[in-house]
N, C-alpha and C. Protein backbone atom coordinates (compact mmCIF):
# COMPACT_ATOMS: atom_id res chain seq x y z
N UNK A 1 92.71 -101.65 47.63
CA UNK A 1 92.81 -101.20 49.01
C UNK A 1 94.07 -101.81 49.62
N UNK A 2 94.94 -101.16 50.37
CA UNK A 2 96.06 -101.57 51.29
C UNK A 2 95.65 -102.62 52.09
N UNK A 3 96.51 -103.40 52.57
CA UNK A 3 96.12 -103.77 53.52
C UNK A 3 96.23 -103.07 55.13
N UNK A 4 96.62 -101.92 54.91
CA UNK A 4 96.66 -101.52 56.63
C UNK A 4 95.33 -101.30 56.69
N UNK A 5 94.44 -100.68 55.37
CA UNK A 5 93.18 -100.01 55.46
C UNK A 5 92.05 -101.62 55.76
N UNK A 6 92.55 -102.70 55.39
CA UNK A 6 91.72 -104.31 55.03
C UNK A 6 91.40 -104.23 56.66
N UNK A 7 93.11 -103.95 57.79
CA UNK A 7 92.92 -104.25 58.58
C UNK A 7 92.30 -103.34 59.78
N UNK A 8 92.32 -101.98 59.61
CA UNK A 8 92.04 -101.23 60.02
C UNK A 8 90.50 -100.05 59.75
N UNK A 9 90.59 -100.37 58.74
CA UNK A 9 89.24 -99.62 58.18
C UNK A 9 89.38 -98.72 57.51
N UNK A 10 88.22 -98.10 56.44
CA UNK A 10 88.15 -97.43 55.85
C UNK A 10 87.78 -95.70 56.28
N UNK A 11 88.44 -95.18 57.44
CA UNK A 11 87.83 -93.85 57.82
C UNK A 11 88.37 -92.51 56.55
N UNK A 12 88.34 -91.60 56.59
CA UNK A 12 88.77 -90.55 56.31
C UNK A 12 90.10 -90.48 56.43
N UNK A 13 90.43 -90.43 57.58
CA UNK A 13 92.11 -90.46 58.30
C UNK A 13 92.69 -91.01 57.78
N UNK A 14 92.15 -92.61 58.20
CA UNK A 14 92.82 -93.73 57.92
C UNK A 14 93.85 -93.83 56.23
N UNK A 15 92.67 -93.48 55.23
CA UNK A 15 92.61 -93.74 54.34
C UNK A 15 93.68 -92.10 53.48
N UNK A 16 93.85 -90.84 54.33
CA UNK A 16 94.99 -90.08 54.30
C UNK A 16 96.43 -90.58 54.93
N UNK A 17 96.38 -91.41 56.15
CA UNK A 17 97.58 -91.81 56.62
C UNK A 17 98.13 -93.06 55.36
N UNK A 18 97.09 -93.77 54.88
CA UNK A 18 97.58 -94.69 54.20
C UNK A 18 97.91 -94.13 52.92
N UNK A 19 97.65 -92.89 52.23
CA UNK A 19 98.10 -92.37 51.16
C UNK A 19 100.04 -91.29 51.68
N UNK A 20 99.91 -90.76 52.33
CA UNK A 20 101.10 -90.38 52.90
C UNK A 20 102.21 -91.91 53.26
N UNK A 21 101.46 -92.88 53.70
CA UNK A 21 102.64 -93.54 53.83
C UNK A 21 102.48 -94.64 52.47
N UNK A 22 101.79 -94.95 51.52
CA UNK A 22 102.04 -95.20 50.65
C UNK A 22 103.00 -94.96 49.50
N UNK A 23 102.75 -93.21 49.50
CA UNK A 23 103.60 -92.37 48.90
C UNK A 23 104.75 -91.28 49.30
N UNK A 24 105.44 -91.55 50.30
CA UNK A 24 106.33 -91.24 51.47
C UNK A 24 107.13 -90.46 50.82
N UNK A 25 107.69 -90.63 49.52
CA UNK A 25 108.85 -89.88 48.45
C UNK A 25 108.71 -88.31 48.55
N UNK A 26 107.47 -87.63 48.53
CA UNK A 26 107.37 -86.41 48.33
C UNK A 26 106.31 -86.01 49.37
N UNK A 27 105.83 -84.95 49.25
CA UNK A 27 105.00 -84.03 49.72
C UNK A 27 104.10 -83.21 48.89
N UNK A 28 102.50 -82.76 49.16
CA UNK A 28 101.50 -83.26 48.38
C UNK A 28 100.47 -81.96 49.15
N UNK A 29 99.87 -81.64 47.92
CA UNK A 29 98.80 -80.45 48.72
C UNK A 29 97.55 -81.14 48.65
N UNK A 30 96.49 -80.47 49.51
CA UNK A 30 95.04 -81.24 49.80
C UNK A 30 94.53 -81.58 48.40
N UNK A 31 94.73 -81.49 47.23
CA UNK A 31 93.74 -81.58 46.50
C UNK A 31 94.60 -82.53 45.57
N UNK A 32 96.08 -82.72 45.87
CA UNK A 32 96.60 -83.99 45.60
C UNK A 32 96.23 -85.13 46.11
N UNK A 33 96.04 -84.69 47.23
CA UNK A 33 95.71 -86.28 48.13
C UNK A 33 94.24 -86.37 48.02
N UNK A 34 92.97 -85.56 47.48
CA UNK A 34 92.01 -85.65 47.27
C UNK A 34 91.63 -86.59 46.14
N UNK A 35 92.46 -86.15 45.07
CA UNK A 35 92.87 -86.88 43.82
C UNK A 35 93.11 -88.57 43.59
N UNK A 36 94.22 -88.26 44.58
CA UNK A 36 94.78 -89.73 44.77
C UNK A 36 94.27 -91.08 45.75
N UNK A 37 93.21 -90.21 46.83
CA UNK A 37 92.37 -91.31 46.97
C UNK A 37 90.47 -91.12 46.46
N UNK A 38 90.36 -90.38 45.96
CA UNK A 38 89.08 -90.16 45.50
C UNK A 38 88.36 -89.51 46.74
N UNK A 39 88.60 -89.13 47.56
CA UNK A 39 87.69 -88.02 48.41
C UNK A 39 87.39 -86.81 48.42
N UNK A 40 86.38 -85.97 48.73
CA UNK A 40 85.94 -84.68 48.34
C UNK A 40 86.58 -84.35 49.02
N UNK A 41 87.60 -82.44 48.38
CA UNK A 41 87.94 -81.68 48.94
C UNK A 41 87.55 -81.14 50.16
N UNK A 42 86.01 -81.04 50.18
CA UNK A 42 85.96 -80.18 51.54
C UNK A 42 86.19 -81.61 52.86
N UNK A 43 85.44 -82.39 52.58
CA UNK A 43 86.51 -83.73 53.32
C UNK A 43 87.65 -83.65 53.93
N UNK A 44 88.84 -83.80 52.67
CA UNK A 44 89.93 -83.29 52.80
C UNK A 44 90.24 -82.15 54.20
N UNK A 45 89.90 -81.19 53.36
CA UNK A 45 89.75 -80.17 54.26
C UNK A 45 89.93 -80.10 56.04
N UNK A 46 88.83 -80.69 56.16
CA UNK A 46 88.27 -80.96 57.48
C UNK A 46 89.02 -81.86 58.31
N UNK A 47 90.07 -82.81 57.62
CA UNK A 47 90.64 -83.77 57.85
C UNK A 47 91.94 -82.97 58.20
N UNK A 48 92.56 -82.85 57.11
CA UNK A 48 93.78 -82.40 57.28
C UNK A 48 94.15 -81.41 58.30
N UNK A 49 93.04 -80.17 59.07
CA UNK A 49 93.21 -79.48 60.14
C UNK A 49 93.41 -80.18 61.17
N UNK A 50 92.42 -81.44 61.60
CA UNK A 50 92.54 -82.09 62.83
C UNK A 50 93.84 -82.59 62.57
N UNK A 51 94.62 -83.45 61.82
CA UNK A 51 95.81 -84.17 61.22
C UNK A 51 97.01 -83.48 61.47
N UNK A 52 96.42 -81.81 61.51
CA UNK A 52 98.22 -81.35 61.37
C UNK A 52 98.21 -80.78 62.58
N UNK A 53 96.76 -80.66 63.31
CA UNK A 53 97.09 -80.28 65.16
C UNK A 53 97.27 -81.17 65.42
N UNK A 54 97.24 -82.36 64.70
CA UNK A 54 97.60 -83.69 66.18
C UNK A 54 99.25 -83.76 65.64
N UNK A 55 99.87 -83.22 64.38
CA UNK A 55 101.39 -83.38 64.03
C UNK A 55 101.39 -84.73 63.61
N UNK A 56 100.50 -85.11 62.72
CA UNK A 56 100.27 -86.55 62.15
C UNK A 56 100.84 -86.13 60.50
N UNK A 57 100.54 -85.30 60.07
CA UNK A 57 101.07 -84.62 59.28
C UNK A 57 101.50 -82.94 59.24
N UNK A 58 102.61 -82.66 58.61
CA UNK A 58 103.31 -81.55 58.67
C UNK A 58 103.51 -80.64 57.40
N UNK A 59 103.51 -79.45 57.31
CA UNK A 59 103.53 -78.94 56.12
C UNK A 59 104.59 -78.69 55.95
N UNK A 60 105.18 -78.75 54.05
CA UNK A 60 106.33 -78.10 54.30
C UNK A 60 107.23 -77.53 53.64
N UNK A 61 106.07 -76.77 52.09
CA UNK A 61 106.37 -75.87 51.77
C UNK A 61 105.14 -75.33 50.90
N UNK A 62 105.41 -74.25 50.30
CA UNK A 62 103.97 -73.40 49.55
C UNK A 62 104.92 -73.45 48.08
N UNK A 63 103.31 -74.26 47.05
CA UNK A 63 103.67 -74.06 45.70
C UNK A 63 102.71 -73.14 45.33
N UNK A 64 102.95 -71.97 45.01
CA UNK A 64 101.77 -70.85 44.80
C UNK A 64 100.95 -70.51 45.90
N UNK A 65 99.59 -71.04 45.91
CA UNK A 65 98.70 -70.81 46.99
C UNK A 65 99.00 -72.38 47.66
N UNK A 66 99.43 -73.12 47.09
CA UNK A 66 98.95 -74.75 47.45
C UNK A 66 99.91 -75.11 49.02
N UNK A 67 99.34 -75.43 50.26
CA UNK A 67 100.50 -75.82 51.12
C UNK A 67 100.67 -77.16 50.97
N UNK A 68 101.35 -77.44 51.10
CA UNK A 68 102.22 -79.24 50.79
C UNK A 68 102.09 -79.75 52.23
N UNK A 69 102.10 -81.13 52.50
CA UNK A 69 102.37 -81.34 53.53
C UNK A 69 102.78 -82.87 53.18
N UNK A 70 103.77 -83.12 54.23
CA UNK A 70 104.06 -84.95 54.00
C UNK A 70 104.14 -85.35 55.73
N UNK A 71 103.70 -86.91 56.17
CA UNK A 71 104.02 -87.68 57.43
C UNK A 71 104.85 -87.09 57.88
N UNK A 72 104.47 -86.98 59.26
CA UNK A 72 105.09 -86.73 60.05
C UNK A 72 106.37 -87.91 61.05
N UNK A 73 107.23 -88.11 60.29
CA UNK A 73 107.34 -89.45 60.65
C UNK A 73 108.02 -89.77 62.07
N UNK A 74 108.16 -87.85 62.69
CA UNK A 74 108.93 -88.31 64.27
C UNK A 74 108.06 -88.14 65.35
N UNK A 75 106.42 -88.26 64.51
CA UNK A 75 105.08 -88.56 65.69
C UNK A 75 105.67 -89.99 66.02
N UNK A 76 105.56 -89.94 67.54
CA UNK A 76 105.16 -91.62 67.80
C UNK A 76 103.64 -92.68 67.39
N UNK A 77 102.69 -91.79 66.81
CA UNK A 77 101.74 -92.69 66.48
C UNK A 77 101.88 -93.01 65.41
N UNK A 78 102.63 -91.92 64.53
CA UNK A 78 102.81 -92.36 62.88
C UNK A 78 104.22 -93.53 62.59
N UNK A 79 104.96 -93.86 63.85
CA UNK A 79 105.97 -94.54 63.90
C UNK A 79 104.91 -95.71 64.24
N UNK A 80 103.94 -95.64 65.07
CA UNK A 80 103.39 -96.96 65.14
C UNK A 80 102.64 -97.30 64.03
N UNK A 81 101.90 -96.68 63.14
CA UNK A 81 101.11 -97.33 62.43
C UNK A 81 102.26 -97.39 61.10
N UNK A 82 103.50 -96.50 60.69
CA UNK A 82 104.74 -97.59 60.26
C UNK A 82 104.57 -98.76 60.30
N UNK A 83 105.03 -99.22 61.89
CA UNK A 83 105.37 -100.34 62.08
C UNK A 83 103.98 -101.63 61.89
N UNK A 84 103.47 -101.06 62.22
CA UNK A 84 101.84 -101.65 61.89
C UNK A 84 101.68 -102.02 60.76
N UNK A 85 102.13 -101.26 59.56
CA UNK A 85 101.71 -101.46 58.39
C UNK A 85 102.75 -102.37 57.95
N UNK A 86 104.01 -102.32 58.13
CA UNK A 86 105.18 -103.66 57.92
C UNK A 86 104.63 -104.51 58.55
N UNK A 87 104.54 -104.94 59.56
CA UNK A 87 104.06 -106.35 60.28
C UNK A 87 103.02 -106.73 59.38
N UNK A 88 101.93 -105.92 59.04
CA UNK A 88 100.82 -106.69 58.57
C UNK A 88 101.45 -107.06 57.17
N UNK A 89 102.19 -106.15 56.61
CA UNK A 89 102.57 -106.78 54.87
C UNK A 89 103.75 -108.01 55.27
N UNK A 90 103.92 -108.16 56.38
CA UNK A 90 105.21 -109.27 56.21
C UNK A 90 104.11 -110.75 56.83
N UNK A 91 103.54 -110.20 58.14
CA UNK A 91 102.27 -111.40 58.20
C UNK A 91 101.42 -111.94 56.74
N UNK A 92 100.99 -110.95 55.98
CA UNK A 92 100.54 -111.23 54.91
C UNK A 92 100.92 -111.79 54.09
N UNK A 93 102.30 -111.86 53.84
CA UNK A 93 103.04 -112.47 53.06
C UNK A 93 103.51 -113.80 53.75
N UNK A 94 103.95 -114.10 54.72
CA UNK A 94 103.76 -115.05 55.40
C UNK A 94 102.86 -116.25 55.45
N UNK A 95 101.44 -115.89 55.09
CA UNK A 95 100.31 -116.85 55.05
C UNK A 95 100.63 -116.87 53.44
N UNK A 96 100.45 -116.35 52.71
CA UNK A 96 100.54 -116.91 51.51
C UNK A 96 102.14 -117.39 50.86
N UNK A 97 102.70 -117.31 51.66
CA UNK A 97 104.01 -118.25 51.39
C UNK A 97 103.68 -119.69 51.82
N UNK A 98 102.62 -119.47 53.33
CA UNK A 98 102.31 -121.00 53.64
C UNK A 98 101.59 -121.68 52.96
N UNK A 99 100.75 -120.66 52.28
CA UNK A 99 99.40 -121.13 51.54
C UNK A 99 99.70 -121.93 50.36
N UNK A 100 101.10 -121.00 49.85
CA UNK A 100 101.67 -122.04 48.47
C UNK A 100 102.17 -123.31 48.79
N UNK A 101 102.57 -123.38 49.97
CA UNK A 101 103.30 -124.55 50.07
C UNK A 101 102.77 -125.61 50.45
N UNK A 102 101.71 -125.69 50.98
CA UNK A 102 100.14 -126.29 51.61
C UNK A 102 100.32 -127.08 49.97
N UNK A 103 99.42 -126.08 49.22
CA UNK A 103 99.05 -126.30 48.12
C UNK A 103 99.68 -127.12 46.91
C-alpha cells in the first residue's frame, strides 16, 4: 500500500487516484486500472463516471472499444493531493532518516 492511501484511506477513489498518480507515464482503460489495483470492474465503472465529471481524470484516447484515460493534472484537487503525496513521502523519509540515526 502507498503511503498516500496509509494516510488517507483505502476508498475506491482514493485507491484509483493513487494508481493514476503512481503510474503517471501513460494512460490506461478501466479494466487496466481494475487489474492493477485488484478491484471489480463494475466498481471501476461506477467510479470512473463520478471521476471524470468531477475532471479528476480525463480521457484521452480510444484503443478499439477501450477509452483510456490518465490524471488530470490541471484539476486543482489533483494538484493538491500531488502535493500531498510528496510531502508525505518526503515526511516519511524524514522520520526514518531520524530513526537511523537515533539508532
Amino acid at each position: 500500500m502507498s503511503l498516500l492511501l496509509d494516510f488517507l484511506g483505502e476508498t475506491p477513489e482514493l485507491r484509483i487516484l493513487d494508481f493514476f498518480i503512481e503510474n503517471d507515464i501513460f494512460d490506461y482503460s478501466m479494466a487496466d486500472v481494475a487489474r492493477g489495483i485488484g478491484m471489480a470492474r463494475v466498481t471501476i465503472k461506477r467510479v470512473f463516471g463520478d471521476m471524470a465529471g468531477d475532471k479528476l481524470i480525463v480521457p484521452t484516447r480510444k484503443v478499439g472499444k477501450a477509452q483510456l484515460y490518465e490524471l488530470n493534472k490541471d484539476s486543482p484537487v489533483v494538484q493538491t493531493l500531488l502535493k500531498l503525496d510528496m510531502d508525505i513521502m518526503h515526511q516519511h523519509a524524514a522520520e526514518k532518516k531520524t530513526a537511523r540515526a537515533v539508532a
